[in-house]
C-alpha atoms as a PDB file:
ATOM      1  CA  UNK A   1     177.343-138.058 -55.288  1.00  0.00           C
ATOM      2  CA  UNK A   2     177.944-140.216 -58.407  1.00  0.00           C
ATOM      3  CA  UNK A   3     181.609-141.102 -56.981  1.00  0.00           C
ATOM      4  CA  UNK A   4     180.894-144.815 -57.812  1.00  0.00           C
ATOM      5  CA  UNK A   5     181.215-143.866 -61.875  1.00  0.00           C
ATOM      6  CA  UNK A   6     184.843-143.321 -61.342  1.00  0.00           C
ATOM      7  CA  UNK A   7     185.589-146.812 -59.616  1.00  0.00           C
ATOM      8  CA  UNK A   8     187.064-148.673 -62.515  1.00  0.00           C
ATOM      9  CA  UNK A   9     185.672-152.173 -64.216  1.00  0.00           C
ATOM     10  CA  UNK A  10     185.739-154.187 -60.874  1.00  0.00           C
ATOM     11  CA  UNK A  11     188.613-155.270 -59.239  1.00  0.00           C
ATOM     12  CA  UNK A  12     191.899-154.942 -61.340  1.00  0.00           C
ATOM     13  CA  UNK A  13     190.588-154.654 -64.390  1.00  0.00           C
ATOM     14  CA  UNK A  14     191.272-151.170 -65.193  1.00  0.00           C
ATOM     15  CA  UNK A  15     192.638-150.048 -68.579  1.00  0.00           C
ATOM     16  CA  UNK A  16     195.855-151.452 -68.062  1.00  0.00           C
ATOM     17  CA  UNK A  17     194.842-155.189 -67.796  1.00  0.00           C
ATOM     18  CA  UNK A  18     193.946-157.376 -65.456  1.00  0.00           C
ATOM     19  CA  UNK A  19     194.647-159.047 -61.973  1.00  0.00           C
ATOM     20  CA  UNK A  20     198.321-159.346 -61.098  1.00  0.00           C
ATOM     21  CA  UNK A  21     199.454-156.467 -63.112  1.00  0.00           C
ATOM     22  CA  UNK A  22     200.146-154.554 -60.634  1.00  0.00           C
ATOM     23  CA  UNK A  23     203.324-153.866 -59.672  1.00  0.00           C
ATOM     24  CA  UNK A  24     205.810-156.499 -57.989  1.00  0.00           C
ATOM     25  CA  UNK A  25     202.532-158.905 -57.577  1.00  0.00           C
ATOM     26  CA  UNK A  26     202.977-160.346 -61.440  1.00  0.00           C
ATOM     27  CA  UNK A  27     206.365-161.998 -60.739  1.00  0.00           C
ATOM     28  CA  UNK A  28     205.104-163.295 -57.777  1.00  0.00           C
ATOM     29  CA  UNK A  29     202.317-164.746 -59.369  1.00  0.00           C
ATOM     30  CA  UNK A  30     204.455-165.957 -62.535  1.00  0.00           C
ATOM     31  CA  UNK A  31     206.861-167.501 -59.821  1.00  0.00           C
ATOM     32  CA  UNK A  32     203.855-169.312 -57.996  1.00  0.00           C
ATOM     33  CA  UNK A  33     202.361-170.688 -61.722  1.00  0.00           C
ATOM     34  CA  UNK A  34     205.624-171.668 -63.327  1.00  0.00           C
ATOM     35  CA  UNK A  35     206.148-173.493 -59.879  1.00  0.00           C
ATOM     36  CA  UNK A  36     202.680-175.330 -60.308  1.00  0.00           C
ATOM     37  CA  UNK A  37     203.221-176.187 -64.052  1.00  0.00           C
ATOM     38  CA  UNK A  38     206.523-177.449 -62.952  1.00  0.00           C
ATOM     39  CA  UNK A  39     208.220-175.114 -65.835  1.00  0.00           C
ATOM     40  CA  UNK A  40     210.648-172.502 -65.110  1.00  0.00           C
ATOM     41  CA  UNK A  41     209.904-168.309 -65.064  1.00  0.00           C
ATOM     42  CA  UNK A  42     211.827-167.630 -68.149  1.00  0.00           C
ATOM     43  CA  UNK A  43     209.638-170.474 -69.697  1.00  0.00           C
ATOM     44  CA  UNK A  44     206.473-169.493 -68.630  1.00  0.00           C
ATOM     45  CA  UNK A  45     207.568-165.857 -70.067  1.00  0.00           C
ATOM     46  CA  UNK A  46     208.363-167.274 -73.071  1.00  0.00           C
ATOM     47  CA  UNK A  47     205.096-169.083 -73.336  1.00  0.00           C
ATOM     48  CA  UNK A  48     202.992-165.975 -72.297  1.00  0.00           C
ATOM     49  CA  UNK A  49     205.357-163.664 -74.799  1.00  0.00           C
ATOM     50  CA  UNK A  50     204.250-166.338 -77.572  1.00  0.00           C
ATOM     51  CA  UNK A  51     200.928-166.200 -76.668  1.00  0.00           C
ATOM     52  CA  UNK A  52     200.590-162.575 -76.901  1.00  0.00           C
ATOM     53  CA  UNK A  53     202.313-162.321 -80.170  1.00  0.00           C
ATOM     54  CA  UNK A  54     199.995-164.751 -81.747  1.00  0.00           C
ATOM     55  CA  UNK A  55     196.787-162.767 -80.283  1.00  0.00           C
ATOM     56  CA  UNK A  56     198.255-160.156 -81.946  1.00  0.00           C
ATOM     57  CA  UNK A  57     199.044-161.251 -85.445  1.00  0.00           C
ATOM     58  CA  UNK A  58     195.517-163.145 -85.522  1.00  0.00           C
ATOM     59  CA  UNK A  59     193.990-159.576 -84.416  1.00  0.00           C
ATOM     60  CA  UNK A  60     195.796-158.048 -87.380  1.00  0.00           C
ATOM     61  CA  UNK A  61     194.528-160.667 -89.989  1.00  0.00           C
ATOM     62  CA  UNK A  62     191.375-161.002 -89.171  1.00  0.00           C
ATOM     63  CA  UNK A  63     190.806-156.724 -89.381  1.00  0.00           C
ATOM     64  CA  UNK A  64     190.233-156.339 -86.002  1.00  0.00           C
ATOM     65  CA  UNK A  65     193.789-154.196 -84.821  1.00  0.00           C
ATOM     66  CA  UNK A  66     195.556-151.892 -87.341  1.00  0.00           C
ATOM     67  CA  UNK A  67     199.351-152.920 -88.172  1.00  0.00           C
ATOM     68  CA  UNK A  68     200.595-149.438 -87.156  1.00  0.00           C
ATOM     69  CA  UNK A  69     198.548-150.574 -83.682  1.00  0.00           C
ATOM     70  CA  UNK A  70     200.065-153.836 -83.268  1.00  0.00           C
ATOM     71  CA  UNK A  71     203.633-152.636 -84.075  1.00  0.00           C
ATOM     72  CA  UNK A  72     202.714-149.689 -80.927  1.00  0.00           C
ATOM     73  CA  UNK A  73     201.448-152.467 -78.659  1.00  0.00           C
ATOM     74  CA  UNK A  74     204.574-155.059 -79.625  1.00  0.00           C
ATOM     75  CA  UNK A  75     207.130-152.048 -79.353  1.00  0.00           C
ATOM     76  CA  UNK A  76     205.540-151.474 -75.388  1.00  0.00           C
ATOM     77  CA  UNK A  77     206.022-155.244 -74.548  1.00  0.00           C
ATOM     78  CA  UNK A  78     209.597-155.370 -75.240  1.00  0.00           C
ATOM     79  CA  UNK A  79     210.171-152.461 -73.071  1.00  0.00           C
ATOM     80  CA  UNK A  80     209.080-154.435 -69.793  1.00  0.00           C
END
């Protein structure tokens, strides 16, 4: 009983993030988007890195993420 409290947020959205985050499946699905935008992978990267970053700093400024937490979360991205 009570085993469906420990089934997650719905389907891949656990702590970590969300769908495609999972293993090999994300540069699939980057592949399979940059190939549909007509960009390359390292672009799309690039744009998704940029993204992030910018999510991040806004986060920061507008008091809702502490520096020392944004410096911990920006520190984990560049070891990907």
């Amino acid at each position: 009983m009570g085993h469906w409290k420990h089934r997650g947020r719905g389907f891949g959205m656990g702590w970590r993030g969300g769908f495609g985050r999972h293993g090999g499946h994300r540069s699939e699905m980057d592949a399979e988007l940059a190939a549909v935008l007509g960009i390359s992978s390292e672009e799309l990267r690039a744009a998704k890195d940029t993204a992030i970053t910018n999510m991040i700093e806004k986060a920061v400024a507008e008091g809702e993420l502490a520096p020392k937490e944004a410096e911990r979360m920006t520190a984990a991205r560049k070891l990907r």
